[in-house]
Protein backbone atom coordinates (compact mmCIF):
# COMPACT_ATOMS: atom_id res chain seq x y z
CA UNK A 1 -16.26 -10.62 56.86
CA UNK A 2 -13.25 -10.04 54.39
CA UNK A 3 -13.61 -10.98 50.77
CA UNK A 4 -11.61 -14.05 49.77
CA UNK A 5 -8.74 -12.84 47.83
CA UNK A 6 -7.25 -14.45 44.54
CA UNK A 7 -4.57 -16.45 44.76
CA UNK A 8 -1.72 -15.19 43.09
CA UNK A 9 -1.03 -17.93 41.24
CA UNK A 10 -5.12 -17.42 39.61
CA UNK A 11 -4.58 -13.41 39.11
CA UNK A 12 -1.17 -13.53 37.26
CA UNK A 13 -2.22 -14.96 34.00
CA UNK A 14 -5.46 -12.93 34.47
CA UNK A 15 -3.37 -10.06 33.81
CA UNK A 16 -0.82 -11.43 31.14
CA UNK A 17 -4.32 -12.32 29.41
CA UNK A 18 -5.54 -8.73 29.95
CA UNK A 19 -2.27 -7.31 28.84
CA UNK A 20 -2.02 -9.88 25.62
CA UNK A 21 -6.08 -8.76 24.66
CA UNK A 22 -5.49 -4.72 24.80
CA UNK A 23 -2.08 -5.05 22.74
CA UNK A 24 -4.03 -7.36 20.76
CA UNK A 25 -7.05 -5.07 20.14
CA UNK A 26 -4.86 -1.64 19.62
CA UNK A 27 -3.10 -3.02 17.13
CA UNK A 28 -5.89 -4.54 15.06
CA UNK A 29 -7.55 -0.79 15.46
CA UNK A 30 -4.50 0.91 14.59
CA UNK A 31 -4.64 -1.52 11.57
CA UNK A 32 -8.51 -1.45 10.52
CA UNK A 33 -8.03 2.48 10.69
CA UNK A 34 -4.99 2.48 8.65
CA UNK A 35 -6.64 0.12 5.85
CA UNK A 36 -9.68 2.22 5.17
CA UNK A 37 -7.14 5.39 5.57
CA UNK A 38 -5.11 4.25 2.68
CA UNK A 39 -7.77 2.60 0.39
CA UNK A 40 -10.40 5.32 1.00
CA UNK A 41 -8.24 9.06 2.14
CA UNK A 42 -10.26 11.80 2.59
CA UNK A 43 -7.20 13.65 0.84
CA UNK A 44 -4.58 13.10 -1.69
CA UNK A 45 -2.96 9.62 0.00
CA UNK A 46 0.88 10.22 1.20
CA UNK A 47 1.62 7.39 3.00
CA UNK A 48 1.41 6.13 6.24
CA UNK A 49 4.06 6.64 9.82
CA UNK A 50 4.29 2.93 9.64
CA UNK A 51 5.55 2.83 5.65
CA UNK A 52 9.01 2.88 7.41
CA UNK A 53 10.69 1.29 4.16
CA UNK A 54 10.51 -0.92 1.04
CA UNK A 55 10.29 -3.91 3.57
CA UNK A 56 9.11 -2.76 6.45
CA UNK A 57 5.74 -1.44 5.24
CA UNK A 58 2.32 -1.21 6.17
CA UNK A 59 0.89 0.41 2.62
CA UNK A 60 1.55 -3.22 0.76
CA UNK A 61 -0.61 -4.63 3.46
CA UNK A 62 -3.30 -2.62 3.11
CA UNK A 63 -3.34 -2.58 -0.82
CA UNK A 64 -2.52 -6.66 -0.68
CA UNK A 65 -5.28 -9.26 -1.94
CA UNK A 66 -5.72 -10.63 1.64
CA UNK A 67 -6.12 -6.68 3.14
CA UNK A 68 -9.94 -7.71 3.78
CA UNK A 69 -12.09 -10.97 3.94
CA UNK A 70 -15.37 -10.70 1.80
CA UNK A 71 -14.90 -6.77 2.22
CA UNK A 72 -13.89 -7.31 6.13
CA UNK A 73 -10.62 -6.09 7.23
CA UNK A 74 -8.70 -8.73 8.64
CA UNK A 75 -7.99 -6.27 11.19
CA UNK A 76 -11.84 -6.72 12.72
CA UNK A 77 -11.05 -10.20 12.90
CA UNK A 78 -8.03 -9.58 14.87
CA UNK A 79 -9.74 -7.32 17.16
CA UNK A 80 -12.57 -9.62 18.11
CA UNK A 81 -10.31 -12.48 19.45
CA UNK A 82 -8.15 -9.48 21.28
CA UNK A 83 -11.96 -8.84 22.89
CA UNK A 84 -12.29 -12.29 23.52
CA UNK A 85 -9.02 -12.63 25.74
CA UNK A 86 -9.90 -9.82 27.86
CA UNK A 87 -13.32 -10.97 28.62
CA UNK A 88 -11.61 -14.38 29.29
CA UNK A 89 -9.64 -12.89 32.03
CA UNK A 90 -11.76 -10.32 33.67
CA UNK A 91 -14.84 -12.72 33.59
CA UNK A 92 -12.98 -16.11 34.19
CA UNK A 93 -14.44 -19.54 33.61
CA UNK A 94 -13.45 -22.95 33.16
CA UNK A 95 -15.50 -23.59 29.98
CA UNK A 96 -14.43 -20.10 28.45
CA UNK A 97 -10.75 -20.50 28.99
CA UNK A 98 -11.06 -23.99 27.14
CA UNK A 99 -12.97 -22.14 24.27
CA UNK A 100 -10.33 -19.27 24.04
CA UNK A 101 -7.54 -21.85 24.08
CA UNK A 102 -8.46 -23.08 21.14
CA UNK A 103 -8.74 -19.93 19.50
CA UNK A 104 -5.94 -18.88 20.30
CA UNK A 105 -3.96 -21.91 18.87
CA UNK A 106 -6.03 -21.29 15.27
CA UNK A 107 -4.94 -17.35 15.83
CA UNK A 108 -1.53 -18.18 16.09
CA UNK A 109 -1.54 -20.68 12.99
CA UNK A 110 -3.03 -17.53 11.27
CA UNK A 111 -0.90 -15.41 12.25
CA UNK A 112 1.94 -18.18 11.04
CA UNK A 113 0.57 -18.17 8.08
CA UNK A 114 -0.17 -14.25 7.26
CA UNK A 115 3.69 -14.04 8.05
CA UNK A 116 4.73 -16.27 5.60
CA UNK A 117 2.56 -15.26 3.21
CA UNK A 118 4.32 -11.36 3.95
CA UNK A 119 7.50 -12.57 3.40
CA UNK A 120 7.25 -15.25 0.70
CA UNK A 121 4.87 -13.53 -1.88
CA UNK A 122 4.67 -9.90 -0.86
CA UNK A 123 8.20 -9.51 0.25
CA UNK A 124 7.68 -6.91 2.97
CA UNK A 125 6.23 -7.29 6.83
CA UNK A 126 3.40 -4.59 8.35
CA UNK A 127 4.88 -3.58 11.40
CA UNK A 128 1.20 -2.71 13.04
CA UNK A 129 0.63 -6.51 12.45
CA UNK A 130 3.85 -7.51 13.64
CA UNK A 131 2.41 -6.39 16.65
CA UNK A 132 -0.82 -8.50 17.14
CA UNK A 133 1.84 -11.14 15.69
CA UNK A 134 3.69 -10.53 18.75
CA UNK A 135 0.73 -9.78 21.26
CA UNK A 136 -1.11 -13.25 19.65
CA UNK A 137 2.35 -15.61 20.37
CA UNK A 138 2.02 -14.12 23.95
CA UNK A 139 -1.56 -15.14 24.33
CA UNK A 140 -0.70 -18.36 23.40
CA UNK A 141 2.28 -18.90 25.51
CA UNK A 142 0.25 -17.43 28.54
CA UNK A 143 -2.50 -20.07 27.89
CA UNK A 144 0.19 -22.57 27.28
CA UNK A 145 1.63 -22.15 30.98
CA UNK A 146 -1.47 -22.45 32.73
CA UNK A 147 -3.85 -24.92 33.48
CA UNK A 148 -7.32 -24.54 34.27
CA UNK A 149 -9.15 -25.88 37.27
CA UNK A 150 -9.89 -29.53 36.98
CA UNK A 151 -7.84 -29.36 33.61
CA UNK A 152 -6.41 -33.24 33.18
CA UNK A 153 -4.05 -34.85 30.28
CA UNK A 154 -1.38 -33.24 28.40
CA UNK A 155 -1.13 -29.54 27.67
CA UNK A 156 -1.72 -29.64 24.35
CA UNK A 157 -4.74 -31.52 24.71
CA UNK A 158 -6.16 -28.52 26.51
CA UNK A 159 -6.35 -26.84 23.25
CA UNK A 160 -9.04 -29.00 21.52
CA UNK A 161 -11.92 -28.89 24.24
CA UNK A 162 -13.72 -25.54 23.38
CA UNK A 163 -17.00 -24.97 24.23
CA UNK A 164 -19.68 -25.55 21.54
CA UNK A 165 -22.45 -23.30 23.28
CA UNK A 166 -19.36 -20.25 23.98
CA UNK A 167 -18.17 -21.02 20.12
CA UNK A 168 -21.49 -20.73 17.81
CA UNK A 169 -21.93 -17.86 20.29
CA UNK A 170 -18.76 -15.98 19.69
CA UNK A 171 -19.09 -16.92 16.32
CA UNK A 172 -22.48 -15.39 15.16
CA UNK A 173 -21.16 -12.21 16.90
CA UNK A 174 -18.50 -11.49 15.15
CA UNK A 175 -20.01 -12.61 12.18
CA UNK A 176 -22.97 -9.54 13.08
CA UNK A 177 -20.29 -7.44 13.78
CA UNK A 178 -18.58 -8.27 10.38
CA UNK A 179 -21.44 -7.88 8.50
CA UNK A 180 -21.84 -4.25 10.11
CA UNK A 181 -18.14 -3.32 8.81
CA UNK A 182 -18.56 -5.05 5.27
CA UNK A 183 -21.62 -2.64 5.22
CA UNK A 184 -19.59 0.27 6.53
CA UNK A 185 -17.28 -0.19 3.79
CA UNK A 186 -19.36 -0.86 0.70
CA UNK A 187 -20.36 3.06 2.53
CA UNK A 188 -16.83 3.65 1.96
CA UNK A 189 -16.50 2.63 -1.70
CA UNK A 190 -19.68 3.71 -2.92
CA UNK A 191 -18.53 7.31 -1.62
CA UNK A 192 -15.00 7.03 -3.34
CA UNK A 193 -16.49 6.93 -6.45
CA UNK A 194 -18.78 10.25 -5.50
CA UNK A 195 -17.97 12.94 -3.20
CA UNK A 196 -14.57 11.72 -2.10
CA UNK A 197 -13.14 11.26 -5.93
CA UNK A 198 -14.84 15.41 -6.49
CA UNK A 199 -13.44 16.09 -3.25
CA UNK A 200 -9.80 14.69 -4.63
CA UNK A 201 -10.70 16.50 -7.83
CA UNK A 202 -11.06 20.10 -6.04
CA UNK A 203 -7.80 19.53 -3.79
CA UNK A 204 -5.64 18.77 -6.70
CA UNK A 205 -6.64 21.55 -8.85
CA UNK A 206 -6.08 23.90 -5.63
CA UNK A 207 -2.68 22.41 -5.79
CA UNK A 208 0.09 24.72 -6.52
CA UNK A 209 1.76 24.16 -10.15
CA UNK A 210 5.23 23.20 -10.79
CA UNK A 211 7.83 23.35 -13.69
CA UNK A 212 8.26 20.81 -15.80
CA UNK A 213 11.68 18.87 -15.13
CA UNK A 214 14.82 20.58 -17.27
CA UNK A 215 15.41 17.03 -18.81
CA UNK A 216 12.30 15.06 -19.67
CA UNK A 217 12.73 11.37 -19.53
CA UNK A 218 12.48 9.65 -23.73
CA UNK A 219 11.28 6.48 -22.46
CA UNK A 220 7.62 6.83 -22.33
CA UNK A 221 4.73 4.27 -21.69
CA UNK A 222 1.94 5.97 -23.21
CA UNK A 223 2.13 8.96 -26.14
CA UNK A 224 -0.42 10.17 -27.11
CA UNK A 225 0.69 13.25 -29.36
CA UNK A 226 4.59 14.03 -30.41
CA UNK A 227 4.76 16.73 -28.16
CA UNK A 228 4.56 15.75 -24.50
CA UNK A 229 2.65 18.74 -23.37
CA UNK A 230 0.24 18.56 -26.24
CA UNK A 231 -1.97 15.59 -24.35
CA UNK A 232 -5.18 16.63 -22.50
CA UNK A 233 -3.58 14.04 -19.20
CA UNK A 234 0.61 14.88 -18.84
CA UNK A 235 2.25 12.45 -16.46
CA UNK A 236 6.02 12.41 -15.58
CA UNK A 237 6.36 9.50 -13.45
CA UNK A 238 9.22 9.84 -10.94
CA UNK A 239 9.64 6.29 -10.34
CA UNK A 240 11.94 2.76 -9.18
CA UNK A 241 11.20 -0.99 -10.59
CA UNK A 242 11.73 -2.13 -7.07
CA UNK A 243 9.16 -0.27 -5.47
CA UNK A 244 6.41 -1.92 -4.58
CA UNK A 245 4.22 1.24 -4.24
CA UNK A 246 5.40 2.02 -7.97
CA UNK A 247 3.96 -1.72 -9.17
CA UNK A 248 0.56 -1.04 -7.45
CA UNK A 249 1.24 2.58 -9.24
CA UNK A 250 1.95 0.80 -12.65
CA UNK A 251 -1.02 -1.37 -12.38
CA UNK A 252 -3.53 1.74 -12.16
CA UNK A 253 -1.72 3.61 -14.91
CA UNK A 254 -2.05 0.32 -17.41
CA UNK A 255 -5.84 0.56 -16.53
CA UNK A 256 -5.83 4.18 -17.49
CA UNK A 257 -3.53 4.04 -20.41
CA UNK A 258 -6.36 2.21 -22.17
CA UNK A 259 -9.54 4.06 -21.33
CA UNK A 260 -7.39 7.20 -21.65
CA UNK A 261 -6.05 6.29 -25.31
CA UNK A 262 -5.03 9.20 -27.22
CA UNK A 263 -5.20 11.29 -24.81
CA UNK A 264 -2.26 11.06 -22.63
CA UNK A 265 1.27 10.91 -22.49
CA UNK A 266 3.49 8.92 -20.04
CA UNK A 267 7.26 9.48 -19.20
CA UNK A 268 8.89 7.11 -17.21
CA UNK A 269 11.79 9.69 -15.14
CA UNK A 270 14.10 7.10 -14.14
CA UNK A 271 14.88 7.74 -9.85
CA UNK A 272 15.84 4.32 -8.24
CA UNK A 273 16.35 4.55 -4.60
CA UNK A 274 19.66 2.94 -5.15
CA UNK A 275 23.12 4.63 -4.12
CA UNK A 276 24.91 3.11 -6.66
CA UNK A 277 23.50 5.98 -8.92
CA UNK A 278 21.22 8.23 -6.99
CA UNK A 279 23.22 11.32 -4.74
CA UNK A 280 19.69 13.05 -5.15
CA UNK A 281 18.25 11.58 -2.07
CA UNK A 282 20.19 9.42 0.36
CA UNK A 283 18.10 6.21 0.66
CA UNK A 284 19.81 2.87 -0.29
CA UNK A 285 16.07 0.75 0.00
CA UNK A 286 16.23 -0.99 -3.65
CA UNK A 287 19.99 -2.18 -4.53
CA UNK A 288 19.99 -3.32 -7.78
CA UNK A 289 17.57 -0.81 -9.34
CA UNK A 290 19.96 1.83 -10.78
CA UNK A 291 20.71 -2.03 -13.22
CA UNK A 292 17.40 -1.58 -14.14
CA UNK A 293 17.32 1.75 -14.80
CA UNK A 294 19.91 1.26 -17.16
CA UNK A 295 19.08 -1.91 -19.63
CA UNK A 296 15.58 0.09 -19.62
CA UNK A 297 16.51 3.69 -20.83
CA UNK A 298 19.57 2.22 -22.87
CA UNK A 299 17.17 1.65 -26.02
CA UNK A 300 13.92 3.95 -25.75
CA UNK A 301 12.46 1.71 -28.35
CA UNK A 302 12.36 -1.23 -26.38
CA UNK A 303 11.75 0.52 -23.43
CA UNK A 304 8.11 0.12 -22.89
CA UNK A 305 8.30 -3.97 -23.51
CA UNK A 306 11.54 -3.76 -20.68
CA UNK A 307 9.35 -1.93 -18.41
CA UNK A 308 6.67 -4.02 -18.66
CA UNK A 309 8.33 -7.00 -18.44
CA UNK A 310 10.02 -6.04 -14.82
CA UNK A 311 7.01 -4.77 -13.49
CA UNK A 312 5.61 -8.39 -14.77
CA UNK A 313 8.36 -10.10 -12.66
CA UNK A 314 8.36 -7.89 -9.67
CA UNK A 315 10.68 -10.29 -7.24
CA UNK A 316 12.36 -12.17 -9.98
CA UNK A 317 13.77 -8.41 -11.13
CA UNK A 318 15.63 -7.87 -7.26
CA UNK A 319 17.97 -10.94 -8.65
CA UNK A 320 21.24 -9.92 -10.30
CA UNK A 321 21.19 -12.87 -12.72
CA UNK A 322 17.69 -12.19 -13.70
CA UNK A 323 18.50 -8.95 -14.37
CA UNK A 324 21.29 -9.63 -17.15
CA UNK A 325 19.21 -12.46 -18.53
CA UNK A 326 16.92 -9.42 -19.07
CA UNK A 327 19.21 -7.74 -20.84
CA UNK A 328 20.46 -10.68 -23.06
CA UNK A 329 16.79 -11.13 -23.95
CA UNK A 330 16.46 -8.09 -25.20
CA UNK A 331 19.78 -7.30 -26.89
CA UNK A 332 21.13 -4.68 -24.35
CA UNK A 333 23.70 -6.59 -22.58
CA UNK A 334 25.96 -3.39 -23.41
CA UNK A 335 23.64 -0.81 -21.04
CA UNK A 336 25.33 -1.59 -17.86
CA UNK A 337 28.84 -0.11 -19.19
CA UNK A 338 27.26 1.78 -21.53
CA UNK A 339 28.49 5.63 -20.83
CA UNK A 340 26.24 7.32 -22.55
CA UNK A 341 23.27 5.40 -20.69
CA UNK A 342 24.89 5.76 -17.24
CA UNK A 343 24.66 9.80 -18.38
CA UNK A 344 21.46 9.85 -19.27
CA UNK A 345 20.05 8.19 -16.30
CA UNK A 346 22.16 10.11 -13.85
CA UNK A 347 20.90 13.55 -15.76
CA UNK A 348 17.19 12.52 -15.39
CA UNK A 349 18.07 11.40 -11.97
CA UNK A 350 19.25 14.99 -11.16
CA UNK A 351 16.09 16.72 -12.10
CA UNK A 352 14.71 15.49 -9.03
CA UNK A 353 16.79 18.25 -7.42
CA UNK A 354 14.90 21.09 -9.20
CA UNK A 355 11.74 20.89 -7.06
CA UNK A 356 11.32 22.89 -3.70
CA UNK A 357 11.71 20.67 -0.60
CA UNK A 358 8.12 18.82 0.21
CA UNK A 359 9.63 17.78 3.34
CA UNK A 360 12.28 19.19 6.18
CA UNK A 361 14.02 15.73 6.19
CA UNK A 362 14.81 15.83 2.46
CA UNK A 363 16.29 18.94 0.61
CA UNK A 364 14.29 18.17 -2.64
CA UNK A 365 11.06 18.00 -3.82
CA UNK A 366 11.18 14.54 -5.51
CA UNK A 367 12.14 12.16 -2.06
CA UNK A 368 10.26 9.01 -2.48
CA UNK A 369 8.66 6.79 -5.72
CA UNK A 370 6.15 7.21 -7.38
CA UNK A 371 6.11 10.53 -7.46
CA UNK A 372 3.84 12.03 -10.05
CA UNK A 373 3.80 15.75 -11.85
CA UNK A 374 0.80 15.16 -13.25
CA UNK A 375 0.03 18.68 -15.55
CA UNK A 376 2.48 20.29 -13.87
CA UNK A 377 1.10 19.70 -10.33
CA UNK A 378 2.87 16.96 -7.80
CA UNK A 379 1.28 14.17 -6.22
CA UNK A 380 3.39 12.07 -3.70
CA UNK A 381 2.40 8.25 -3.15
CA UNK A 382 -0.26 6.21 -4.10
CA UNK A 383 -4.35 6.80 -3.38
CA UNK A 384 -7.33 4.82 -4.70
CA UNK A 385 -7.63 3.74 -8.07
CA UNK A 386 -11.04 5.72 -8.75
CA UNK A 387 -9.52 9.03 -7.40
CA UNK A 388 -7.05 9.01 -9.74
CA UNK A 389 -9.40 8.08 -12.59
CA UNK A 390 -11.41 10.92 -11.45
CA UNK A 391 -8.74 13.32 -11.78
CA UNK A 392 -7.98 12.25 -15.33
CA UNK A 393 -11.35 12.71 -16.72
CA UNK A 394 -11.50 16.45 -15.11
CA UNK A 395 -8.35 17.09 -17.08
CA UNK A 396 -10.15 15.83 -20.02
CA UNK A 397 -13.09 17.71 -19.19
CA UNK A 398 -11.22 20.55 -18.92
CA UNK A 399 -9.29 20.94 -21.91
CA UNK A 400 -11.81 19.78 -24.31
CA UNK A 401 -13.97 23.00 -22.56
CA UNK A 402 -10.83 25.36 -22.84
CA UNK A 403 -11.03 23.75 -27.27
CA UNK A 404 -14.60 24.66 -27.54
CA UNK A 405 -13.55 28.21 -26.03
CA UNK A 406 -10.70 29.26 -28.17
CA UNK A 407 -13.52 32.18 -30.04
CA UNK A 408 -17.23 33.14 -29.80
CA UNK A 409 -18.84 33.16 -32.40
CA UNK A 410 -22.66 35.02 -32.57
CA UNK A 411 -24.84 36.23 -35.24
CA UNK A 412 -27.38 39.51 -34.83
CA UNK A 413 -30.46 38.52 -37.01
CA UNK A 414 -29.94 41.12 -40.49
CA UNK A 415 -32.18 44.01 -39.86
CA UNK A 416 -34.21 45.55 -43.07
């Protein structure tokens, strides 16, 4: 006797469903992995394949507020209704279709939500979940089209008649399952803070040194000592005020700044990734930041309260009219035709081109912001807060040692 074969009508969604899930789950991996990769490297954080540009970027998703739930990736969440599809379709059932219906309507409305969210507040879309944005809206449109068996009324009323027994039951396992990866990373913090940060430590003190810059940068944020190299912590902070890895970058330094008081020094080397000023490197991401560049260096006395102030007003600062309100604020309307600014910007901008290429699609060393020569040794990107901290108390550690060595003293007891 021949098994009864599926209509075609029954198998085609089954597969669209199938399809939907997988994209679904791989791209809620692809972004779990990429979250604890970024907030937790194992080395000295570079940025990601995805960080494609200012907009287009997955590293402002992983270091944003809503990155995790109660110390759960949203990602997990993501993946556990992509499981839930695929079950749907290879295990089919009235009562579980109904149940992932309606999930699939509150995914999308999510989803809706974590896009405008993206583009309203963070200004920038994570291209790994703009594809479980994609993968969900198919989902949806796949359960849209088809009815179940014995399904009566309108469509949409085919959305709001899940399950209770198959909901608390997909509920409390992906709330065991989240529990498992909150505990996985409070692992992953905990370790941060302890081997990882001394395994940061080691790799940046293996790094290779570099020059200073021919031209350092006189606007500084912290100083420490009247001679830059004099500080126990050095930084020369390549960086661009419309750079949103430079603002996560700023807020970490502030931190620092004050539990590092009088001991370090802070220059701000002015490289907007703006063509309007910048032949070092041809990227054109933040227009408008070579304006910035200049009301801020034009007066290195108010330099630190400009710089602080854009960083304050992140978004505000990519508005032309903002930006000269800025300057009439602060009594440097002049710095935008100001020759002698233009000059010194452009100089500081051209000691990028001093360092040896770091990669064979750029000619120079300094490609991307922030980029940090932190006592003379490079660091490109952003990495945990803690690693960083880490670093800076080693430097301490080490030149108060190198103080305490500058003679030996010792004393033979007198002999009669």
């Amino acid at each position: 006797m021949e098994p009864a074969s599926i209509p075609s009508d029954a198998l085609r969604p089954r597969i669209l469903q199938c399809i939907a899930g997988s994209g679904m789950i791989v791209a809620s991996i692809l972004t779990v992995r990429h979250f604890f990769e970024a907030n937790y490297p194992e080395s000295i954080w570079q940025g990601s394949f995805c960080d494609v540009s200012a907009f287009f970027n997955c590293g402002s998703a992983a270091f944003s507020p809503i990155a995790h739930l109660a110390g759960v990736p949203i990602g997990y969440f993501g993946m556990m209704v992509g499981a839930l599809v695929v079950l749907g379709a290879l295990f089919p059932s009235d009562v579980f279709e109904r149940t992932n219906k309606a999930i699939a309507l509150w995914n999308v409305l999510g989803v809706v939500a974590l896009f405008l969210y993206s583009i309203l507040v963070m200004k920038s879309i994570c291209p790994l979940c703009s594809v479980y944005y994609v993968f969900s809206i198919f989902s949806l449109v796949v359960f849209w089209r088809h009815r179940a068996t014995g399904e009566t009324g309108s469509r949409l009323a085919g959305f709001f008649r899940p399950s209770l027994k198959h909901s608390v039951t997909f509920a409390l396992v992906m709330l065991a399952g989240a529990y498992g990866v909150r505990l996985f990373h409070d692992a992953k913090r905990q370790a941060q803070s302890g081997g990882a940060a001394a395994q940061i430590v080691e790799e940046y003190f293996s790094l290779p040194t570099v020059a200073s810059p021919s031209l350092l940068s006189p606007c500084w944020t912290a100083r420490s000592t009247a001679r830059f190299d004099d500080a126990p912590i050095q930084v020369i902070e390549y960086g661009d005020f419309l750079c949103s890895d430079c603002l996560f970058l700023h807020r970490q330094l502030e931190r620092l700044r004050e539990e590092f008081r009088g001991k370090i020094n802070i220059a701000f080397q002015f490289f907007p990734l703006d063509v309007e000023c910048n032949t070092v490197v041809d990227k054109n991401k933040h227009p408008g930041a070579c304006e910035l560049s200049y009301i801020a260096a034009h007066d290195p006395a108010k330099f630190r309260q400009i710089h602080d102030e854009i960083f304050a007003n992140f978004e505000s600062a990519k508005d032309p009219v903002w930006r000269r309100e800025l300057a009439r604020r602060h009594g440097v309307e002049g710095a935008l035709a100001d020759a002698h600014t233009r000059d010194l910007v452009h100089r500081i901008l051209q000691t990028g081109a001093e360092y040896e290429k770091t990669s064979e699609q750029y000619a120079h060393g300094i490609r991307s912001t922030p980029t940090i020569v932190l006592n003379n040794r490079m660091i490109i990107g952003t990495f945990p807060y803690e690693h960083l901290r880490a670093i800076f108390r080693a430097l301490v550690a080490r030149r108060e040692q190198k103080d305490k060595s500058k003679f030996l003293e010792s004393w033979e007891p007198t002999r009669p």
